[in-house]
C-alpha atoms as a PDB file:
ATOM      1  CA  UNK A   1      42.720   9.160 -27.031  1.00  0.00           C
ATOM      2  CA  UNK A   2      43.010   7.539 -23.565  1.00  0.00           C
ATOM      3  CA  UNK A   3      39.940   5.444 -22.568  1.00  0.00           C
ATOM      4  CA  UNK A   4      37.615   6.242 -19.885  1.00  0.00           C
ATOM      5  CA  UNK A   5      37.158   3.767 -16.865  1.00  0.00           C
ATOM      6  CA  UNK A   6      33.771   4.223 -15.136  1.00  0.00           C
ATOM      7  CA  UNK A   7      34.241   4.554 -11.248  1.00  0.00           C
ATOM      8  CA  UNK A   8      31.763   4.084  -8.690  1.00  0.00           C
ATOM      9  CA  UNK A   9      31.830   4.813  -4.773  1.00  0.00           C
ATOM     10  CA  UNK A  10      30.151   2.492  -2.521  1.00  0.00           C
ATOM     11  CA  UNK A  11      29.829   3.396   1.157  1.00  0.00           C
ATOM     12  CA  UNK A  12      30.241   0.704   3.394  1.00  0.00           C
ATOM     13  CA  UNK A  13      28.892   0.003   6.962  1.00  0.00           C
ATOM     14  CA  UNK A  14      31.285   1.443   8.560  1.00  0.00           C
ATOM     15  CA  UNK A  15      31.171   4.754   6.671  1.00  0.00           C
ATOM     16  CA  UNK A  16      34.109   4.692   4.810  1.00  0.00           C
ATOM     17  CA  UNK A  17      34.198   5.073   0.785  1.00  0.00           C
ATOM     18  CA  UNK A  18      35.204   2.060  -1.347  1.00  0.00           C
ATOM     19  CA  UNK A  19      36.207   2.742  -4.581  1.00  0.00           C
ATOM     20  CA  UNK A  20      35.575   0.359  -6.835  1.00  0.00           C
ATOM     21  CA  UNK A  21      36.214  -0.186 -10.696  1.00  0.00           C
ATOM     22  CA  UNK A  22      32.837  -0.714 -12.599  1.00  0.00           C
ATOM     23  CA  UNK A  23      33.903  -2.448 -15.162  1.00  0.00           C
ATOM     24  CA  UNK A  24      35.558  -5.148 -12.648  1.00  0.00           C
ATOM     25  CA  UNK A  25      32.197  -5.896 -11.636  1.00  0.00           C
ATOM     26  CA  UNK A  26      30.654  -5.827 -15.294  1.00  0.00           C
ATOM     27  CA  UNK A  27      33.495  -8.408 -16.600  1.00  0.00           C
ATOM     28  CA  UNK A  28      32.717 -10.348 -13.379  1.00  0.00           C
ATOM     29  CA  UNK A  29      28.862 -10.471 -14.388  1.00  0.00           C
ATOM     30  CA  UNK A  30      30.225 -11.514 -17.913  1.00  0.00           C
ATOM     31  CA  UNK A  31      31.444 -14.557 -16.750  1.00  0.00           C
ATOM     32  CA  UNK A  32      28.540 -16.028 -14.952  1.00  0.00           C
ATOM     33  CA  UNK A  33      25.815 -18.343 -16.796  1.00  0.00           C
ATOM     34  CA  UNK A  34      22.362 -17.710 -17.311  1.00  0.00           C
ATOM     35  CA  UNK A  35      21.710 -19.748 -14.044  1.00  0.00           C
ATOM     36  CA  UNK A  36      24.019 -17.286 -11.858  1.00  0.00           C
ATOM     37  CA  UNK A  37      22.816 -14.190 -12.964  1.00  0.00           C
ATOM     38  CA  UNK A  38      19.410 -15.293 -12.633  1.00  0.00           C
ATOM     39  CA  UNK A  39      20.354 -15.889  -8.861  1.00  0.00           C
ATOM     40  CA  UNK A  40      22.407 -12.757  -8.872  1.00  0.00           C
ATOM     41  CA  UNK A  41      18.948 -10.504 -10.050  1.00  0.00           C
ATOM     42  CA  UNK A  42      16.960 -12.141  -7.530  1.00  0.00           C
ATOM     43  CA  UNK A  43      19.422 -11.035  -4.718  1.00  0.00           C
ATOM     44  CA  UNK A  44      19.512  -7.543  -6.048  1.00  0.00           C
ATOM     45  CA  UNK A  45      16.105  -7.658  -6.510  1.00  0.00           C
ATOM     46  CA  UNK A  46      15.480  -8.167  -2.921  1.00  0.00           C
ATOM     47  CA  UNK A  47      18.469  -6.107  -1.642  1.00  0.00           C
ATOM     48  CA  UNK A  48      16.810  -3.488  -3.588  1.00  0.00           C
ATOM     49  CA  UNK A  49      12.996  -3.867  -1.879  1.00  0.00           C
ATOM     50  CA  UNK A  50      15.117  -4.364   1.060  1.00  0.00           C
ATOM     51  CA  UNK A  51      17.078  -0.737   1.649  1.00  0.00           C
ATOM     52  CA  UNK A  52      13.616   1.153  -0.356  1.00  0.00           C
ATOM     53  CA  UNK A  53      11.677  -0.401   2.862  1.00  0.00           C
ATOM     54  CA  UNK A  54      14.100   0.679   5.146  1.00  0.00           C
ATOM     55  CA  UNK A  55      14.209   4.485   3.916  1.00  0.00           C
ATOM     56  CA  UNK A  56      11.154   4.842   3.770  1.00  0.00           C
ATOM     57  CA  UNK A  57       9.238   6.350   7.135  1.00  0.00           C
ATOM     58  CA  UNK A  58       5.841   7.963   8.341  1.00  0.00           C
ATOM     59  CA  UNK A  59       5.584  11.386   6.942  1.00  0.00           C
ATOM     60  CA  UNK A  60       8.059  11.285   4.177  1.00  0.00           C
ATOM     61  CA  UNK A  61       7.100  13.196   1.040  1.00  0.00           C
ATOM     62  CA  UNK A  62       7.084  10.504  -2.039  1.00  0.00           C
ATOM     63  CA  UNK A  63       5.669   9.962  -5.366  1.00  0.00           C
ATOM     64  CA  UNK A  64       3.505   8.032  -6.650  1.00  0.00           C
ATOM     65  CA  UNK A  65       4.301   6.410  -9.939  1.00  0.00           C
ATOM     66  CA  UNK A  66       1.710   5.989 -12.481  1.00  0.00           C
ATOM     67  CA  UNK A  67       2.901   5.132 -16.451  1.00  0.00           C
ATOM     68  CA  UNK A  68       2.473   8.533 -17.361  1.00  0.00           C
ATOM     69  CA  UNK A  69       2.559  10.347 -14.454  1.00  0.00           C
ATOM     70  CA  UNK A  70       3.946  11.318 -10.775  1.00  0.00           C
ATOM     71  CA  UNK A  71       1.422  12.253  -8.120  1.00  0.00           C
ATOM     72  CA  UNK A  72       3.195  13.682  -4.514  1.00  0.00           C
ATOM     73  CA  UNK A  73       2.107  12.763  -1.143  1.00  0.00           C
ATOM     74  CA  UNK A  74       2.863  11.879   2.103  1.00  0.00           C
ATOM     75  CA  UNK A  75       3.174   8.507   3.898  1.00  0.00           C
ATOM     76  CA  UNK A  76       1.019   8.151   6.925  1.00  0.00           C
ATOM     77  CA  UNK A  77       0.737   4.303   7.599  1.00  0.00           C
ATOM     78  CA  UNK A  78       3.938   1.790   6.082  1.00  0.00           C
ATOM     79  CA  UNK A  79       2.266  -2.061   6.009  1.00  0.00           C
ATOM     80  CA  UNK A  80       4.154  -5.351   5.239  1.00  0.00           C
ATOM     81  CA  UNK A  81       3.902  -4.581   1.349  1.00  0.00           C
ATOM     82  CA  UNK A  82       2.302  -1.384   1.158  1.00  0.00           C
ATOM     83  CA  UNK A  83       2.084   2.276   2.602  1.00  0.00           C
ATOM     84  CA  UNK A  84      -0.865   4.698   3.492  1.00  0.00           C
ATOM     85  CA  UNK A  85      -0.548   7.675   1.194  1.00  0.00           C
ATOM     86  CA  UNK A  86      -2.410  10.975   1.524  1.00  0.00           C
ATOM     87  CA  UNK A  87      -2.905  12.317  -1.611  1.00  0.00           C
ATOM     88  CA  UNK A  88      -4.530  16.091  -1.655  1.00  0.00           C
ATOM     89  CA  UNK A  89      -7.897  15.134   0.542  1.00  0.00           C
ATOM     90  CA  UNK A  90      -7.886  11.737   0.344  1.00  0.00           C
ATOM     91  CA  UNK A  91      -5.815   8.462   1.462  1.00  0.00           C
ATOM     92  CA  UNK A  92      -4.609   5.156  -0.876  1.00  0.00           C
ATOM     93  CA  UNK A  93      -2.901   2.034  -0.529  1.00  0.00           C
ATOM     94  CA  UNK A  94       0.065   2.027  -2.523  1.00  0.00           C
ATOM     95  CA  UNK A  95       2.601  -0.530  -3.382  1.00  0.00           C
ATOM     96  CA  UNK A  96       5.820   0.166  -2.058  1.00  0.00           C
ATOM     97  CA  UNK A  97       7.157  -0.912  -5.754  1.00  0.00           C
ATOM     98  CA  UNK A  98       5.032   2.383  -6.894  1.00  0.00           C
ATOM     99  CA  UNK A  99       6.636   4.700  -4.486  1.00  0.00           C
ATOM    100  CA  UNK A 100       9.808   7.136  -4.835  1.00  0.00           C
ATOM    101  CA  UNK A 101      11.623   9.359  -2.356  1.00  0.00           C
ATOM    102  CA  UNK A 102      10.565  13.087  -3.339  1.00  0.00           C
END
């Protein structure tokens, strides 16, 4: 039985679709000690925060995520680390960390 190689397509700045082979990138990772990879999670941590900030915009519909459960709203206000959120009747400060795209 032939095996299967995982493929993933990035899009790049300039629109066009990369393909490139997952499991490149997962030997790559392999490689790397403890100290890399800690430096490698930080930068995808923050490229992460990063492109969630930048999608995010005044009267987007989002939810709010709670352990057990999702509550919808809509952004009214985005702040340095948190957004406005009208929930039903009433308004909240949420962490950006607690928000996704509905």
């Amino acid at each position: 039985m032939a095996s299967m190689i995982e493929y993933t397509y990035i899009n790049t700045n300039k629109g066009q679709n990369t393909m490139i082979l997952l499991t490149e990138i997962n030997k790559q990772l392999s490689s790397l000690n403890v100290e890399d990879l800690n430096i490698t999670k930080d930068y995808i941590t923050d490229l992460i925060k990063t492109k969630v900030k930048s999608m995010m915009r005044v009267g987007m519909k989002v939810n709010v995520v709670q352990k057990t459960k999702k509550t919808p709203g809509v952004i009214t206000k985005i702040m340095k680390a948190r957004c406005l959120v009208k929930i039903k009747d009433m308004t909240y400060r949420v962490p950006m960390s607690m928000l996704e795209a509905a």
